[in-house]
PDB file of N, CA and C in Angstrom:
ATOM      1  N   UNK A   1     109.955 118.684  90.495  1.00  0.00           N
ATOM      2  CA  UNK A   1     110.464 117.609  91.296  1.00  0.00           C
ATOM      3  C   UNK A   1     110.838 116.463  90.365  1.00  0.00           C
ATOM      4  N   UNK A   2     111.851 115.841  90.188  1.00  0.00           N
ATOM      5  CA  UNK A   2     112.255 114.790  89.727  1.00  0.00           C
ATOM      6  C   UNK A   2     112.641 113.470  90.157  1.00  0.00           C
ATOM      7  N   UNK A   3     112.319 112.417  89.951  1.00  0.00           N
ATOM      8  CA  UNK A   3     112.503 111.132  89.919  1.00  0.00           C
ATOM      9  C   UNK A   3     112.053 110.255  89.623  1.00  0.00           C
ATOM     10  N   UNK A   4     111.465 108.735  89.921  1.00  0.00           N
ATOM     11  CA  UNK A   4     110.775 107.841  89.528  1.00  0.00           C
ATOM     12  C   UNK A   4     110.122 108.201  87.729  1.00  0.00           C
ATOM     13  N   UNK A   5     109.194 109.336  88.082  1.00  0.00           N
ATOM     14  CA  UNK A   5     108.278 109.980  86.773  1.00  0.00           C
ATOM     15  C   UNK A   5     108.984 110.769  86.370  1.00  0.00           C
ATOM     16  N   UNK A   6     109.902 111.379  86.823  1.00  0.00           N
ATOM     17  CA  UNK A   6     110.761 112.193  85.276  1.00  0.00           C
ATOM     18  C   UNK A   6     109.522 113.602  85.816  1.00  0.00           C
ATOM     19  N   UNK A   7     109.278 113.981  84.746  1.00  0.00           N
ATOM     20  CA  UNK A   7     108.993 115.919  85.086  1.00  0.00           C
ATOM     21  C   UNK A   7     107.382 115.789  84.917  1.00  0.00           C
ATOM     22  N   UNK A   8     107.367 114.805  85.495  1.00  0.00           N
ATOM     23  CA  UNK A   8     105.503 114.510  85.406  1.00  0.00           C
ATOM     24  C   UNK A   8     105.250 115.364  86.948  1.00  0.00           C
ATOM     25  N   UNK A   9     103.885 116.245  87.057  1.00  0.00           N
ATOM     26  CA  UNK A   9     103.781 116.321  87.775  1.00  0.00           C
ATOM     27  C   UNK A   9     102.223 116.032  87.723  1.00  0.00           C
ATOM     28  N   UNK A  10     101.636 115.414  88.912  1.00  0.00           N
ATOM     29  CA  UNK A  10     100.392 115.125  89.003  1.00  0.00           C
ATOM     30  C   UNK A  10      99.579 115.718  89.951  1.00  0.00           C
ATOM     31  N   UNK A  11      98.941 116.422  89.794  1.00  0.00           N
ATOM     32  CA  UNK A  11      97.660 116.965  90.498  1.00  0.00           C
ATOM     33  C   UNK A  11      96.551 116.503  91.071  1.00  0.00           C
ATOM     34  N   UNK A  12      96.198 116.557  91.844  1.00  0.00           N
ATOM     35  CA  UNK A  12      94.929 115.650  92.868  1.00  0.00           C
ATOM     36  C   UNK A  12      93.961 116.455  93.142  1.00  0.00           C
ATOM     37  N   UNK A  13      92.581 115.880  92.887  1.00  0.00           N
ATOM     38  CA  UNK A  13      91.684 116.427  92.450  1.00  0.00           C
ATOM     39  C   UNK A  13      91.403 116.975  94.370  1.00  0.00           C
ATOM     40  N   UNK A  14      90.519 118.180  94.099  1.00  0.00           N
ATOM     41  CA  UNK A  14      90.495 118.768  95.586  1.00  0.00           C
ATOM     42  C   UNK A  14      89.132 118.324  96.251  1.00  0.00           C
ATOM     43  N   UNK A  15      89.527 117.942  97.410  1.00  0.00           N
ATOM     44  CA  UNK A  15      87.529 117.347  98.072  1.00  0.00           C
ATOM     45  C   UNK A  15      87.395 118.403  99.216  1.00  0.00           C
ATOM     46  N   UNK A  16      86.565 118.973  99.112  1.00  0.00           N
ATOM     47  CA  UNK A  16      85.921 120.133 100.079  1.00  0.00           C
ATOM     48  C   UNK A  16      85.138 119.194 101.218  1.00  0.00           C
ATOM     49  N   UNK A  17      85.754 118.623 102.300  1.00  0.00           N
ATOM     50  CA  UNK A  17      85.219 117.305 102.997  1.00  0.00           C
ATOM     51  C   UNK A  17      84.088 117.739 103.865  1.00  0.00           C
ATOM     52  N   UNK A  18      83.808 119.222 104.365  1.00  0.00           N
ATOM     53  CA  UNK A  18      82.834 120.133 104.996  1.00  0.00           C
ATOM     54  C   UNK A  18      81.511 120.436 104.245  1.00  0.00           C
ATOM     55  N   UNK A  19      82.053 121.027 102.603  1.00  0.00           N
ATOM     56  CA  UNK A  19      81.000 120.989 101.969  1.00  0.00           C
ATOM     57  C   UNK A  19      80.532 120.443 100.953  1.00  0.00           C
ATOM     58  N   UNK A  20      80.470 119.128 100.887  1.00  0.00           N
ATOM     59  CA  UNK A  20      80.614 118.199  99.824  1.00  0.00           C
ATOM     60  C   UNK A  20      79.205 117.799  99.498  1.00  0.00           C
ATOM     61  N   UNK A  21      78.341 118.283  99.813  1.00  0.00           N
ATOM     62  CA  UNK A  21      76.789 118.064  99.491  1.00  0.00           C
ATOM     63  C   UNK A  21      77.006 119.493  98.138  1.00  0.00           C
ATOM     64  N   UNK A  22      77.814 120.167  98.224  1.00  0.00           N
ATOM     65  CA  UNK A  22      77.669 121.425  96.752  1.00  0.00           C
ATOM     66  C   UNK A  22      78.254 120.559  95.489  1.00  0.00           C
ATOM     67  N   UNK A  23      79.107 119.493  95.703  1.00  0.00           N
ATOM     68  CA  UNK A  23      79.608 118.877  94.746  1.00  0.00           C
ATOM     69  C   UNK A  23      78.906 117.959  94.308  1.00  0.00           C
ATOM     70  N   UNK A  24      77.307 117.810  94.463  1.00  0.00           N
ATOM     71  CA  UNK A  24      76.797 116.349  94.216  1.00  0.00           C
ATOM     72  C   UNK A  24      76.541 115.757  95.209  1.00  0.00           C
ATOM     73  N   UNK A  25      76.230 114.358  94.701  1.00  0.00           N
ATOM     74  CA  UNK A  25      75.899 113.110  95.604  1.00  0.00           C
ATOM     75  C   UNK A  25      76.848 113.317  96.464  1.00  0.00           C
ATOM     76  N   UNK A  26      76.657 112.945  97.693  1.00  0.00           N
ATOM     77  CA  UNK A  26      77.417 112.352  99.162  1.00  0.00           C
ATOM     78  C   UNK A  26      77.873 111.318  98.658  1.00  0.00           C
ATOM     79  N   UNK A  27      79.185 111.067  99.413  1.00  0.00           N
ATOM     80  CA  UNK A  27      79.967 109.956  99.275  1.00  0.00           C
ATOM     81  C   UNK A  27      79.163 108.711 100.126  1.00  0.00           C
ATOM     82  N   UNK A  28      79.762 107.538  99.664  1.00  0.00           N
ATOM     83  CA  UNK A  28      79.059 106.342 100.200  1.00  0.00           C
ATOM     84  C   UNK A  28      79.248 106.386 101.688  1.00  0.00           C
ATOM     85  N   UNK A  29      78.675 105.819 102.584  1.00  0.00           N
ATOM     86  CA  UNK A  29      79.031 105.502 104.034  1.00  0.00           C
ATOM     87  C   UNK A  29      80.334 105.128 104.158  1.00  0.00           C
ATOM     88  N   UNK A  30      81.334 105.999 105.170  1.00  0.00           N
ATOM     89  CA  UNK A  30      82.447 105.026 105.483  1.00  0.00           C
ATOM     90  C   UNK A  30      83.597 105.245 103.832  1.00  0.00           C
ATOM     91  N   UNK A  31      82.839 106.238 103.259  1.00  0.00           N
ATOM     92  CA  UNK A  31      83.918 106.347 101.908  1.00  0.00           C
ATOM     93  C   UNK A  31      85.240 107.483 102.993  1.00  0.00           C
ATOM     94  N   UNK A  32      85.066 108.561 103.781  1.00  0.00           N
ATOM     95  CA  UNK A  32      86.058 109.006 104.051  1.00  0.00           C
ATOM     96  C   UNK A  32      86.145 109.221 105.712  1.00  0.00           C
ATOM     97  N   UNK A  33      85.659 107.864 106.155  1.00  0.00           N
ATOM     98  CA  UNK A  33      85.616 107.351 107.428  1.00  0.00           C
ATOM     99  C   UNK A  33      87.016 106.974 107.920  1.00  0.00           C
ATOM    100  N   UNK A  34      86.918 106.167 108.932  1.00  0.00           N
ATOM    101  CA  UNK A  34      88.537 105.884 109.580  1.00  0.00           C
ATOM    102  C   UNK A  34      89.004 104.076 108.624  1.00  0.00           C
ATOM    103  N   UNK A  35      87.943 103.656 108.132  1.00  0.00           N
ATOM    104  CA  UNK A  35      88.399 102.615 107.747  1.00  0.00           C
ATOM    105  C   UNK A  35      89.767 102.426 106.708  1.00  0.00           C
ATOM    106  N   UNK A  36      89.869 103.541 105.527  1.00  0.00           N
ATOM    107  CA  UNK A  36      90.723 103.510 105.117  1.00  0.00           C
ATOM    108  C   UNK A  36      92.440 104.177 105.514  1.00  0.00           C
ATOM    109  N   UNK A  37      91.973 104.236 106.718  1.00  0.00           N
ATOM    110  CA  UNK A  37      93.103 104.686 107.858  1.00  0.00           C
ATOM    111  C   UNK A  37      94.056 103.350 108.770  1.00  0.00           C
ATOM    112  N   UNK A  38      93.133 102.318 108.866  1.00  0.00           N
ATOM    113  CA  UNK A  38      93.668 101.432 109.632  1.00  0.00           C
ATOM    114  C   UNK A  38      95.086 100.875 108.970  1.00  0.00           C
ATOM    115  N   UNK A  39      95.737 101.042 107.794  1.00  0.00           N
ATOM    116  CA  UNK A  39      96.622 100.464 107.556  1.00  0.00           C
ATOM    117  C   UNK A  39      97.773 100.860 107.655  1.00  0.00           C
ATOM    118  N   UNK A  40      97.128 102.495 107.458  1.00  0.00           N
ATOM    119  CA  UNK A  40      98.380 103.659 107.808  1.00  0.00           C
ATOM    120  C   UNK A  40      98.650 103.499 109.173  1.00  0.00           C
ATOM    121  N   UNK A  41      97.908 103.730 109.943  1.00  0.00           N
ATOM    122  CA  UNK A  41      98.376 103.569 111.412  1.00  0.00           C
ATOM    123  C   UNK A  41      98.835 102.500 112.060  1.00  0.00           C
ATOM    124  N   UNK A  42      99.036 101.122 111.658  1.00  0.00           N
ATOM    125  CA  UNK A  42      99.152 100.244 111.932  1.00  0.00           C
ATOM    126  C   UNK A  42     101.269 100.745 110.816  1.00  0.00           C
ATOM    127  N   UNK A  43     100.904 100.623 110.237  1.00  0.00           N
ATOM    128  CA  UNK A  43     102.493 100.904 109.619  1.00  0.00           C
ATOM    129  C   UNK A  43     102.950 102.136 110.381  1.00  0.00           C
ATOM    130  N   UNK A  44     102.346 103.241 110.985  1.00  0.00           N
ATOM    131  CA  UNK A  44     103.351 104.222 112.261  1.00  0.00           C
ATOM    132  C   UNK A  44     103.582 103.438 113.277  1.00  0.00           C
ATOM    133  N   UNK A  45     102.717 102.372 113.670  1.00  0.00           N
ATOM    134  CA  UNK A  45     102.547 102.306 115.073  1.00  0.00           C
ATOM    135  C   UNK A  45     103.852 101.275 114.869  1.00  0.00           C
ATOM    136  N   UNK A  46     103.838 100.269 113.773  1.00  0.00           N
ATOM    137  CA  UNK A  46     105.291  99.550 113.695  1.00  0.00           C
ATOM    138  C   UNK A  46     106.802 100.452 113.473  1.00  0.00           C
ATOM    139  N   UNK A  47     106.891 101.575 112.764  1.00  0.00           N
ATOM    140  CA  UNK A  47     107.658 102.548 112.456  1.00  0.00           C
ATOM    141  C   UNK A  47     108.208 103.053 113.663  1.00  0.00           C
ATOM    142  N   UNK A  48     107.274 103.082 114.238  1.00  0.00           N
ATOM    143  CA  UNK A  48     107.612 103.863 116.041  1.00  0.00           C
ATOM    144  C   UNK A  48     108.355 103.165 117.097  1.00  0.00           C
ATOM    145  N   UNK A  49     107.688 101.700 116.307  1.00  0.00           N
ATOM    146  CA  UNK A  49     108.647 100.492 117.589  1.00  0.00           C
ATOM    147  C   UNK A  49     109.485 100.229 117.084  1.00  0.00           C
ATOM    148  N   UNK A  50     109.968 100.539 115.587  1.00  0.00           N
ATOM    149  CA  UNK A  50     111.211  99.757 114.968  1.00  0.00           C
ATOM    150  C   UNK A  50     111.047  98.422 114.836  1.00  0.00           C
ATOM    151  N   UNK A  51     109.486  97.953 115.061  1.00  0.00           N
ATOM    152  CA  UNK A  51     109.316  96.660 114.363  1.00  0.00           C
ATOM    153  C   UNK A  51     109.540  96.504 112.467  1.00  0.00           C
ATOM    154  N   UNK A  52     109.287  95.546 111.790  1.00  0.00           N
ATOM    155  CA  UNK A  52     109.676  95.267 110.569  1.00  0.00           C
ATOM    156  C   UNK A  52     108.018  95.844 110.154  1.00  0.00           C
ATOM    157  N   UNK A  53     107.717  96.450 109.242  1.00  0.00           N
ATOM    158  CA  UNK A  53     106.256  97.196 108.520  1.00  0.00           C
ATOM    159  C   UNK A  53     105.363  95.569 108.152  1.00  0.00           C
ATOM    160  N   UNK A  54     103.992  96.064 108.607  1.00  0.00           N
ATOM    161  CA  UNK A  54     103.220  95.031 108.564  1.00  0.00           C
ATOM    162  C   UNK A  54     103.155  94.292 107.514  1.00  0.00           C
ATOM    163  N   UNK A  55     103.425  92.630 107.457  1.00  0.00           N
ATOM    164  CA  UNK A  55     103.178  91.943 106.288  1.00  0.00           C
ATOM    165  C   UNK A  55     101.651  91.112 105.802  1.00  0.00           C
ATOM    166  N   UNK A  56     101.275  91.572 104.783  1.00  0.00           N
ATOM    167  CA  UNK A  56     100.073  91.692 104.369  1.00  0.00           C
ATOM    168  C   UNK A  56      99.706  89.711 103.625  1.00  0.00           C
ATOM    169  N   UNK A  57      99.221  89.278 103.867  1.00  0.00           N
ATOM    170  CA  UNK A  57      99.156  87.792 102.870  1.00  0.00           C
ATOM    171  C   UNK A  57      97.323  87.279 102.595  1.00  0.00           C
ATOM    172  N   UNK A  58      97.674  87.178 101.706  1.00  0.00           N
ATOM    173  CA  UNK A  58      95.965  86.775 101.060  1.00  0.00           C
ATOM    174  C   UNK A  58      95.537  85.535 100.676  1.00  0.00           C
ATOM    175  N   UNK A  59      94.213  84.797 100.717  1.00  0.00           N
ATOM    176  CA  UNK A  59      94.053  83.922 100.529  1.00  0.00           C
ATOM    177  C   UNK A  59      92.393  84.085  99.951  1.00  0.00           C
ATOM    178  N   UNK A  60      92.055  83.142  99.062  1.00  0.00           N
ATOM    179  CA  UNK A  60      90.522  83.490  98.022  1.00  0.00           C
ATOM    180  C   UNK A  60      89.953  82.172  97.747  1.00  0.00           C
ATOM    181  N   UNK A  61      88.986  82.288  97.505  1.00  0.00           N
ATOM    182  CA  UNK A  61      88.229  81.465  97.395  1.00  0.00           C
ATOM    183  C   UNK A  61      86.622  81.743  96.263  1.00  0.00           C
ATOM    184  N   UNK A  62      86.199  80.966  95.590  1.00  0.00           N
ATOM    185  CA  UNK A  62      85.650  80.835  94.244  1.00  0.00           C
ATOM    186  C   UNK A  62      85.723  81.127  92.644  1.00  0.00           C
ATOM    187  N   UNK A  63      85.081  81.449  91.842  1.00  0.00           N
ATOM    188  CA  UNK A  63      85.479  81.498  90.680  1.00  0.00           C
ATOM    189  C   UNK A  63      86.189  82.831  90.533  1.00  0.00           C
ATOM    190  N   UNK A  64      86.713  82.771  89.408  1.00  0.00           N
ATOM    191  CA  UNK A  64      88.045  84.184  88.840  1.00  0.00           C
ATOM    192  C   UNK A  64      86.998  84.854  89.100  1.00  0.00           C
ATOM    193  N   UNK A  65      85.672  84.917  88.084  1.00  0.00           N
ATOM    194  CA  UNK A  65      84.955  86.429  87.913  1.00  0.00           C
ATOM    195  C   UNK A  65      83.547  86.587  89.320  1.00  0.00           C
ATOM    196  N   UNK A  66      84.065  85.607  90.325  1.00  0.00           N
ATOM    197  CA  UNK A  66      83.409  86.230  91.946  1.00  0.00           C
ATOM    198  C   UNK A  66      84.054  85.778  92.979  1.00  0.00           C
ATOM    199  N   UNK A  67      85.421  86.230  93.182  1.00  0.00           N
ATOM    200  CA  UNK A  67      86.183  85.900  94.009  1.00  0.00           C
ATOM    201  C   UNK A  67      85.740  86.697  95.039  1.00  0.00           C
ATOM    202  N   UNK A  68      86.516  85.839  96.552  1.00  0.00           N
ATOM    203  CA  UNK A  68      86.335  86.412  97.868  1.00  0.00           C
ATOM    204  C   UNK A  68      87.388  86.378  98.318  1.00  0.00           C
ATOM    205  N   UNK A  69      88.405  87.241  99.365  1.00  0.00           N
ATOM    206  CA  UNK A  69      89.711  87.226  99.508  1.00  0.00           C
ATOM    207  C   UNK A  69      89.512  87.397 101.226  1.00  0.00           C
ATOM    208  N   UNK A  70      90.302  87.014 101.701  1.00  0.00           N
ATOM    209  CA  UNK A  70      90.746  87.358 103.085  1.00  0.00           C
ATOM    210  C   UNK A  70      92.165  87.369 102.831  1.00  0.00           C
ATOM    211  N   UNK A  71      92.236  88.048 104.284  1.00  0.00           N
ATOM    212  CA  UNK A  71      93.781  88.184 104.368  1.00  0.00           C
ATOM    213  C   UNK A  71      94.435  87.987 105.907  1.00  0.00           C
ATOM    214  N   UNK A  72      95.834  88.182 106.189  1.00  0.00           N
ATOM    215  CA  UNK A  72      96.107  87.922 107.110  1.00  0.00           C
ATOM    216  C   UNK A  72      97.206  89.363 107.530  1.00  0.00           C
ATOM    217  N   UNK A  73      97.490  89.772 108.603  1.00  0.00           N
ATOM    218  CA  UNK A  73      99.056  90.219 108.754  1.00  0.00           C
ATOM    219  C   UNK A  73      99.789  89.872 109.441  1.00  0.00           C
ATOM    220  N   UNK A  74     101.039  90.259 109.708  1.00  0.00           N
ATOM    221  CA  UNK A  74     102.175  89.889 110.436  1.00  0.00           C
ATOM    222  C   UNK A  74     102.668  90.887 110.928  1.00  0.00           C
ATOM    223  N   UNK A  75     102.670  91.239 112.355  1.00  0.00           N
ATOM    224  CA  UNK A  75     103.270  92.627 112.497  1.00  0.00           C
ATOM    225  C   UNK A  75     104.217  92.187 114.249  1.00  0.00           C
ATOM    226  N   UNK A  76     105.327  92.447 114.160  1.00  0.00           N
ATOM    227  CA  UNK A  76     106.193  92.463 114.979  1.00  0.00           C
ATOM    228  C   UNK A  76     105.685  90.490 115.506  1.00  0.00           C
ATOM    229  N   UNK A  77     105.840  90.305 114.288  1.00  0.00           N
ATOM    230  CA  UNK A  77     105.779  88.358 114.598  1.00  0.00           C
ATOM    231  C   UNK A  77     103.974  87.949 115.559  1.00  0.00           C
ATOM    232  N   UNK A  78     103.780  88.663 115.495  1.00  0.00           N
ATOM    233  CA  UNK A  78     102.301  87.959 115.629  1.00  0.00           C
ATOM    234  C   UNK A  78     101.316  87.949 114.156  1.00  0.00           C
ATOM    235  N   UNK A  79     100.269  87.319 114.119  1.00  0.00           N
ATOM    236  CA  UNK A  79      99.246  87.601 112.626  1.00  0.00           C
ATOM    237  C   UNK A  79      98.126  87.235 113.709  1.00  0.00           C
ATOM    238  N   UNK A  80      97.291  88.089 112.459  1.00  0.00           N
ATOM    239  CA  UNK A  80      96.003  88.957 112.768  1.00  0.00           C
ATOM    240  C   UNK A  80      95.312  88.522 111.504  1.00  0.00           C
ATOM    241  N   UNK A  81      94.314  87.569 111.962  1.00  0.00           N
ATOM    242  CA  UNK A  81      93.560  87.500 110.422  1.00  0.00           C
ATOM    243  C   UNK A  81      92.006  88.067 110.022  1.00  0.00           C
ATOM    244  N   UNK A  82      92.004  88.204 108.773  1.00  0.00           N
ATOM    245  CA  UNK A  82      90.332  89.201 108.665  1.00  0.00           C
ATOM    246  C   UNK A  82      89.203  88.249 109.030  1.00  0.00           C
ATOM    247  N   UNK A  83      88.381  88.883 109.404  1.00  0.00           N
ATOM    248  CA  UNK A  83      87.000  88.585 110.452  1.00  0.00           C
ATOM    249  C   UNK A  83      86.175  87.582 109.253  1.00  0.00           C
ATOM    250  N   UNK A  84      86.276  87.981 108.159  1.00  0.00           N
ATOM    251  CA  UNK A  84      85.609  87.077 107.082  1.00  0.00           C
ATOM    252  C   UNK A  84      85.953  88.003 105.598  1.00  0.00           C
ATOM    253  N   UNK A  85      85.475  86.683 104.436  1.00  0.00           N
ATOM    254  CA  UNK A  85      85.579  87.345 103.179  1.00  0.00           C
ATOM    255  C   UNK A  85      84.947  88.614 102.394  1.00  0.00           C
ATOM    256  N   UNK A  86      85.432  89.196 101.724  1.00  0.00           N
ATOM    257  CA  UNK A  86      85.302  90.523 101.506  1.00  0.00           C
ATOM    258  C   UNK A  86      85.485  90.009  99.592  1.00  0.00           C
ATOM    259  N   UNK A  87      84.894  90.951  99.136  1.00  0.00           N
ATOM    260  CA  UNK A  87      84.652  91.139  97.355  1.00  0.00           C
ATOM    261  C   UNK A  87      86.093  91.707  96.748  1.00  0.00           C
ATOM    262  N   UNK A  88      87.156  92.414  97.876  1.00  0.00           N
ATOM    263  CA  UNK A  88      88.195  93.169  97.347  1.00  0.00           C
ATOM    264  C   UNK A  88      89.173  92.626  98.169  1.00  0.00           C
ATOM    265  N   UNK A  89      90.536  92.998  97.588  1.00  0.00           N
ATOM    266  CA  UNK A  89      91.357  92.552  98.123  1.00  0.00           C
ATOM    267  C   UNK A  89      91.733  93.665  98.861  1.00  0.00           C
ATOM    268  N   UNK A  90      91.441  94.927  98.514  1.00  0.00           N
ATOM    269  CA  UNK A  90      91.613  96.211  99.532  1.00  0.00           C
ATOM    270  C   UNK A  90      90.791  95.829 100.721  1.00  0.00           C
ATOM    271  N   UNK A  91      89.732  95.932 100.407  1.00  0.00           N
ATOM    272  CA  UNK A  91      88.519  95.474 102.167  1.00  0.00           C
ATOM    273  C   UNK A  91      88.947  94.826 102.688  1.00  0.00           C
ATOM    274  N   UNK A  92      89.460  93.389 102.004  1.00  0.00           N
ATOM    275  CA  UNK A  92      90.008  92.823 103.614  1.00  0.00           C
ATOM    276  C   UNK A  92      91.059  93.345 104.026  1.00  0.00           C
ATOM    277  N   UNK A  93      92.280  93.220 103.677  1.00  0.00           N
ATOM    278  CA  UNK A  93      93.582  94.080 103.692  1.00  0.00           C
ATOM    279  C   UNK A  93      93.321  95.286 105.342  1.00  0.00           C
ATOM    280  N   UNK A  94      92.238  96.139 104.467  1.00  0.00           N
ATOM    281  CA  UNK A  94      91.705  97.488 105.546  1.00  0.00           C
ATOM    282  C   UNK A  94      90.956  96.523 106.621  1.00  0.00           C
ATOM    283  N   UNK A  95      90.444  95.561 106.142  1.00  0.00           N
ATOM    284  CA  UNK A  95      89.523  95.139 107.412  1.00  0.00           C
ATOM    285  C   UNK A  95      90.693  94.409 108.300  1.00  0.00           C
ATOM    286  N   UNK A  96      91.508  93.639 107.761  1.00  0.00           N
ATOM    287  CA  UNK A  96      92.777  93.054 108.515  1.00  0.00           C
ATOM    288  C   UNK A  96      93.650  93.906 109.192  1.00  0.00           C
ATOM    289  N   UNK A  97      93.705  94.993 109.200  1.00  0.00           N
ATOM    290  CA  UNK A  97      94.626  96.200 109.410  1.00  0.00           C
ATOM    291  C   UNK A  97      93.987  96.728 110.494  1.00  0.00           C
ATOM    292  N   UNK A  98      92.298  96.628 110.708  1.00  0.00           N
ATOM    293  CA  UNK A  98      91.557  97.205 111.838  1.00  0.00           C
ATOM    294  C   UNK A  98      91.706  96.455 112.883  1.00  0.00           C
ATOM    295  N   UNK A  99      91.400  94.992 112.696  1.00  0.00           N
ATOM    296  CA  UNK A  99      91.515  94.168 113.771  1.00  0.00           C
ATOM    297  C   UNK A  99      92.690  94.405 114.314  1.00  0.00           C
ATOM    298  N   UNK A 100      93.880  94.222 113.606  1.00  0.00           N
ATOM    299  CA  UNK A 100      95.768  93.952 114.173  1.00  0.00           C
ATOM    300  C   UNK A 100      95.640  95.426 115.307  1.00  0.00           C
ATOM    301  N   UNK A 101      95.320  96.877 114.082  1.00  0.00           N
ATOM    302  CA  UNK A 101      95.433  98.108 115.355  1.00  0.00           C
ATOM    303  C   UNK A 101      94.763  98.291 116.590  1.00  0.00           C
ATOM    304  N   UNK A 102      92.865  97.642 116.508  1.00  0.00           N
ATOM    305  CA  UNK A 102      92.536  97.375 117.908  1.00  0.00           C
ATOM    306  C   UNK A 102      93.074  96.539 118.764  1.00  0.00           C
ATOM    307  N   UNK A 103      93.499  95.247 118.175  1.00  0.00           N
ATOM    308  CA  UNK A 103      94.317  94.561 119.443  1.00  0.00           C
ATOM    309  C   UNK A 103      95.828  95.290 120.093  1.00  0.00           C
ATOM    310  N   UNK A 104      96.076  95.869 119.426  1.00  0.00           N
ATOM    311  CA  UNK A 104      97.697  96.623 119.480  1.00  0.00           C
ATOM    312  C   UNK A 104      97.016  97.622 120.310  1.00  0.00           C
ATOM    313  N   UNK A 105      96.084  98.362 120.010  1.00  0.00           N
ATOM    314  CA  UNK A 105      95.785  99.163 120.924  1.00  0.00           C
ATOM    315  C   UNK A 105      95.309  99.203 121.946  1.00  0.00           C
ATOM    316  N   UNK A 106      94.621  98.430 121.853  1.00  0.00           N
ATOM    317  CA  UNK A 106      93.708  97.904 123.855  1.00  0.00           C
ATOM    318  C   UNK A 106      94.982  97.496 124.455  1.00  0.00           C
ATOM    319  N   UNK A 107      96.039  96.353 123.939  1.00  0.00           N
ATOM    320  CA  UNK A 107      96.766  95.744 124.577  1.00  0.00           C
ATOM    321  C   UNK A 107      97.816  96.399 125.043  1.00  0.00           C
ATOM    322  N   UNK A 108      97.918  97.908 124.428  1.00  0.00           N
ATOM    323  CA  UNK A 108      99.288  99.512 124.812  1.00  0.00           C
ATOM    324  C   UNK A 108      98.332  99.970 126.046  1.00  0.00           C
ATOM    325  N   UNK A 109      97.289 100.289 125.786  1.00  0.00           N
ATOM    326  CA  UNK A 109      95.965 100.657 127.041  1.00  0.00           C
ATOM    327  C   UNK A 109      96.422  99.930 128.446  1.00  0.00           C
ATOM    328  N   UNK A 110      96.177  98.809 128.301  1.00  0.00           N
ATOM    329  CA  UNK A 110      96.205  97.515 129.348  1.00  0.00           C
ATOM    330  C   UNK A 110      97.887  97.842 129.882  1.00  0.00           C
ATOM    331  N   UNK A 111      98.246  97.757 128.968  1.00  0.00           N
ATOM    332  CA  UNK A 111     100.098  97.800 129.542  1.00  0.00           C
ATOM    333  C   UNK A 111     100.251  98.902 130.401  1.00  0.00           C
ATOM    334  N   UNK A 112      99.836 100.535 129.980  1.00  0.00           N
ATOM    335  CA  UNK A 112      99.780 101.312 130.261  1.00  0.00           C
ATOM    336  C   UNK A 112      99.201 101.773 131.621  1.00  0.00           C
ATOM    337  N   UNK A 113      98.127 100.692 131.764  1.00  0.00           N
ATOM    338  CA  UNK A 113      97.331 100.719 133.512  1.00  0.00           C
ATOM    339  C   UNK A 113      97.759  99.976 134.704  1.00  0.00           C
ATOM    340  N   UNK A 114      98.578  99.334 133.877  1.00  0.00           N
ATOM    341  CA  UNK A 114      99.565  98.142 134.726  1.00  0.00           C
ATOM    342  C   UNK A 114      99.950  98.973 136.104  1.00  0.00           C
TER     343      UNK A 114
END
């Protein structure tokens, strides 16, 4: 396959997600939970409406080497901001991405019972 990388091809390591106690330690809580899902689905669920793909914006607070980040999104002109600060700029991001899809989703629910 060619492009971007030229004739690189990269391989991904394989996770046996059934039997993953033969590979060692268990993954952390919530390592291959739905949390790192909320952002993907929140970018179909805009894809589907032909809204513009969710816009992500961050904001931090304390020193360089123990920062805390929140974030915000923007998705079809409303924002959704994270519940509180997080150590990563991924966590909030995912945690901002959970809130926006539960409200999007109760509020398709609600429409739907109308």
């Amino acid at each position: 396959m060619q492009g971007k990388w030229g004739d690189f091809i990269f391989l991904l390591p394989f996770f046996d997600l059934q039997n993953r106690e033969e590979f060692g330690s268990k993954p952390s809580p919530g390592a291959f939970g739905m949390q790192h899902l909320y952002k993907n689905l929140l970018q179909n669920y805009a894809q589907k409406r032909n809204f513009s793909l969710p816009e992500y914006s961050c904001e931090f607070e304390g020193p360089p080497h123990a920062s805390r980040f929140k974030s915000n999104v923007t998705i079809n002109g409303i924002t959704y901001e994270s519940p509180e600060f997080f150590s990563t700029i991924k966590e909030t991001e995912h945690a901002v991405a959970k809130v926006a899809w539960e409200s999007l989703s109760t509020n398709e629910i609600q429409e739907v019972s109308l």
